[in-house]
Each structure stands twice: as structure tokens, then as C-alpha cells.
Protein backbone atom coordinates (compact mmCIF):
# COMPACT_ATOMS: atom_id res chain seq x y z
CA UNK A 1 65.80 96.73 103.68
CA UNK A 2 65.06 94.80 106.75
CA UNK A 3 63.55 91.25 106.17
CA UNK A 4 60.26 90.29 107.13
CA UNK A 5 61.58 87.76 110.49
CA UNK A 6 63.78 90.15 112.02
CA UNK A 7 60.69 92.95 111.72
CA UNK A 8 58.75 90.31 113.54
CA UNK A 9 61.76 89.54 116.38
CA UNK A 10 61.32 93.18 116.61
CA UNK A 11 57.88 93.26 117.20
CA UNK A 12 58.26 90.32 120.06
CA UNK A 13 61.03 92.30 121.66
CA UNK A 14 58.10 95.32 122.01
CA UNK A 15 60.97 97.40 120.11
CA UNK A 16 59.56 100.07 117.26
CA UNK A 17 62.39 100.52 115.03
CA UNK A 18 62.90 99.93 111.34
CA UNK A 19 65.68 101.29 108.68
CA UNK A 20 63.76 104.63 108.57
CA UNK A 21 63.76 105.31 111.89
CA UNK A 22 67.29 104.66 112.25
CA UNK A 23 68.41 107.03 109.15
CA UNK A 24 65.95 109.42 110.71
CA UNK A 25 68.25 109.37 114.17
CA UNK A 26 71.54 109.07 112.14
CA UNK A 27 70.53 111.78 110.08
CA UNK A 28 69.46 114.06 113.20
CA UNK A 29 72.79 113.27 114.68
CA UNK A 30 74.47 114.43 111.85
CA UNK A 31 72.13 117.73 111.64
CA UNK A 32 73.12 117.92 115.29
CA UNK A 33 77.09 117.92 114.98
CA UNK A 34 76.79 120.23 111.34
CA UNK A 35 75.05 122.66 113.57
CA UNK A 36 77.46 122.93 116.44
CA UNK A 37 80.28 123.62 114.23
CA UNK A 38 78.37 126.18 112.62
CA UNK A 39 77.47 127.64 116.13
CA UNK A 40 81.15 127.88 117.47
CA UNK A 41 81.96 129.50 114.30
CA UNK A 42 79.80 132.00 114.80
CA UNK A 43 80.57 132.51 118.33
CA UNK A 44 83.70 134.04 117.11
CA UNK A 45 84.48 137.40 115.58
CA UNK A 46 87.03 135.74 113.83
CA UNK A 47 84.44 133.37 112.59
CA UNK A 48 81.52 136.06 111.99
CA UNK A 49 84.14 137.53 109.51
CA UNK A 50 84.89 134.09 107.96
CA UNK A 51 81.15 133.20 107.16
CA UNK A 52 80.29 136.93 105.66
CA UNK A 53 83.40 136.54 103.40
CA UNK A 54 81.83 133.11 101.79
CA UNK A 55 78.82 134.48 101.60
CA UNK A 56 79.91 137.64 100.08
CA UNK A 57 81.89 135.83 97.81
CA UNK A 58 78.79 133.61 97.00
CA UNK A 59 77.15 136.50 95.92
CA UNK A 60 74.50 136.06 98.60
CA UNK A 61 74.01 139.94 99.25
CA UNK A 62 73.68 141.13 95.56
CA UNK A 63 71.62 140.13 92.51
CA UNK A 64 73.16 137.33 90.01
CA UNK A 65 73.05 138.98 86.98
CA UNK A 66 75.55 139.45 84.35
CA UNK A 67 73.97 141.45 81.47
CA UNK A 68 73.81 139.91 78.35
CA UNK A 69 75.16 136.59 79.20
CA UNK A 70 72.43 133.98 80.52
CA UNK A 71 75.33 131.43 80.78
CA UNK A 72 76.69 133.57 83.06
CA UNK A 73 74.13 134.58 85.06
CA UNK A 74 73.41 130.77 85.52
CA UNK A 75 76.50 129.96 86.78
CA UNK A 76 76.49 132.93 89.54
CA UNK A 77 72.99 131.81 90.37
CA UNK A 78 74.90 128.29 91.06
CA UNK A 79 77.22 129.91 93.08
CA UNK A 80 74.72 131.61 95.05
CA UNK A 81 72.79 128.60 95.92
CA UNK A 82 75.83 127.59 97.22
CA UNK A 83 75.61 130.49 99.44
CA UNK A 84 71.91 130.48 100.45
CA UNK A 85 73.55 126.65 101.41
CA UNK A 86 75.71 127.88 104.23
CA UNK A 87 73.04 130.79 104.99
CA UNK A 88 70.95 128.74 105.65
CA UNK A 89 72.90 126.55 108.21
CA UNK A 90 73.82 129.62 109.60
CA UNK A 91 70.46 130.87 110.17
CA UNK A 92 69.21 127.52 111.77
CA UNK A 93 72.34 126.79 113.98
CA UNK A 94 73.02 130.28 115.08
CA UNK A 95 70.33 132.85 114.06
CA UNK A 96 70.92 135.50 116.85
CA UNK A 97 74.64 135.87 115.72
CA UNK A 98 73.24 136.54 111.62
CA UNK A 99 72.61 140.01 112.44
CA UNK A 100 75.79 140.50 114.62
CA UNK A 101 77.68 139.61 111.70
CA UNK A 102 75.77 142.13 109.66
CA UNK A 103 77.01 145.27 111.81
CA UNK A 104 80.62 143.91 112.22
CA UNK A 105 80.35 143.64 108.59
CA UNK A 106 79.47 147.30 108.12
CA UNK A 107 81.95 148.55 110.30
């Protein structure tokens, strides 16, 4: 938390900025770099493949179910959150590659 005096050295400076606005930009920076590893990943076939094994593995492409066992249907449905995780950096860093992956997968 920023104290009120250096808020107001701000201000006289004619700068905008507070702690917010600086996690906002580290966070985006971070967002940023997370998504261009993801992206040369899936630039690769070798890389396609890599990704569809996790999320194959995750469970991601089938239903989390074990019959009767709740328990263990919960913990698949924790391991497939894990899953819809890295789907869903893939899908924001490189979303014209998801359905690549899908017919490479098939083949």
C-alpha cells in the first residue's frame, strides 16, 4: 500500500500510477511471456503431440466419472480442471493450432 505523500508526489509529477496499476502491468507481462511459451509449443508437431498427451491424460476429452465411487469421480474432476487449466492457455495463446492438434491427433 502506497502512502498518502508519495500518491500526492505522484500527482505533482502529472504521473497516474498506483500499486494496482502496476500489478495490472506486471501481471499482463506475465500473461504475455505464459502465452508465448504456449505459442511456440504449439508451433511444433512435436509440441501439438505434447499438449494433447496432458490433456488426454487430464481427462479433458472424456467424462469424469467413475461409477459408484463419488470420491473418485471428485478427484478425476480435479484432474480435469487441471486440464481445462492448460486448455485454456492453449486456446487463448494459440487457438488456430487447437484444431490442428485435433487431426494430428486422429491420425
Amino acid at each position: 500500500m502506497t502512502d498518502h505523500v508519495y500518491e500526492e508526489q505522484l500527482k505533482a509529477l502529472g504521473i497516474k500510477s498506483s500499486e494496482e496499476e502496476v500489478k495490472i502491468s506486471v501481471k499482463t507481462d506475465e500473461i504475455d511471456a505464459m502465452r508465448s511459451v504456449v505459442r511456440s509449443i504449439m508451433d511444433s508437431i512435436q509440441g501439438r503431440r505434447w499438449i494433447y498427451g496432458k490433456l488426454n491424460a487430464c481427462g479433458v476429452f472424456t467424462a469424469p466419472i467413475v461409477p459408484n465411487d463419488s470420491y473418485g469421480t471428485h478427484v478425476l474432476c480435479g484432474i480435469q480442471s487441471v486440464g481445462h487449466m492448460i486448455l485454456s492457455d492453449v486456446m487463448a495463446a494459440s487457438p488456430d493450432n487447437f484444431p490442428l492438434m485435433l487431426k494430428e491427433a486422429v491420425v
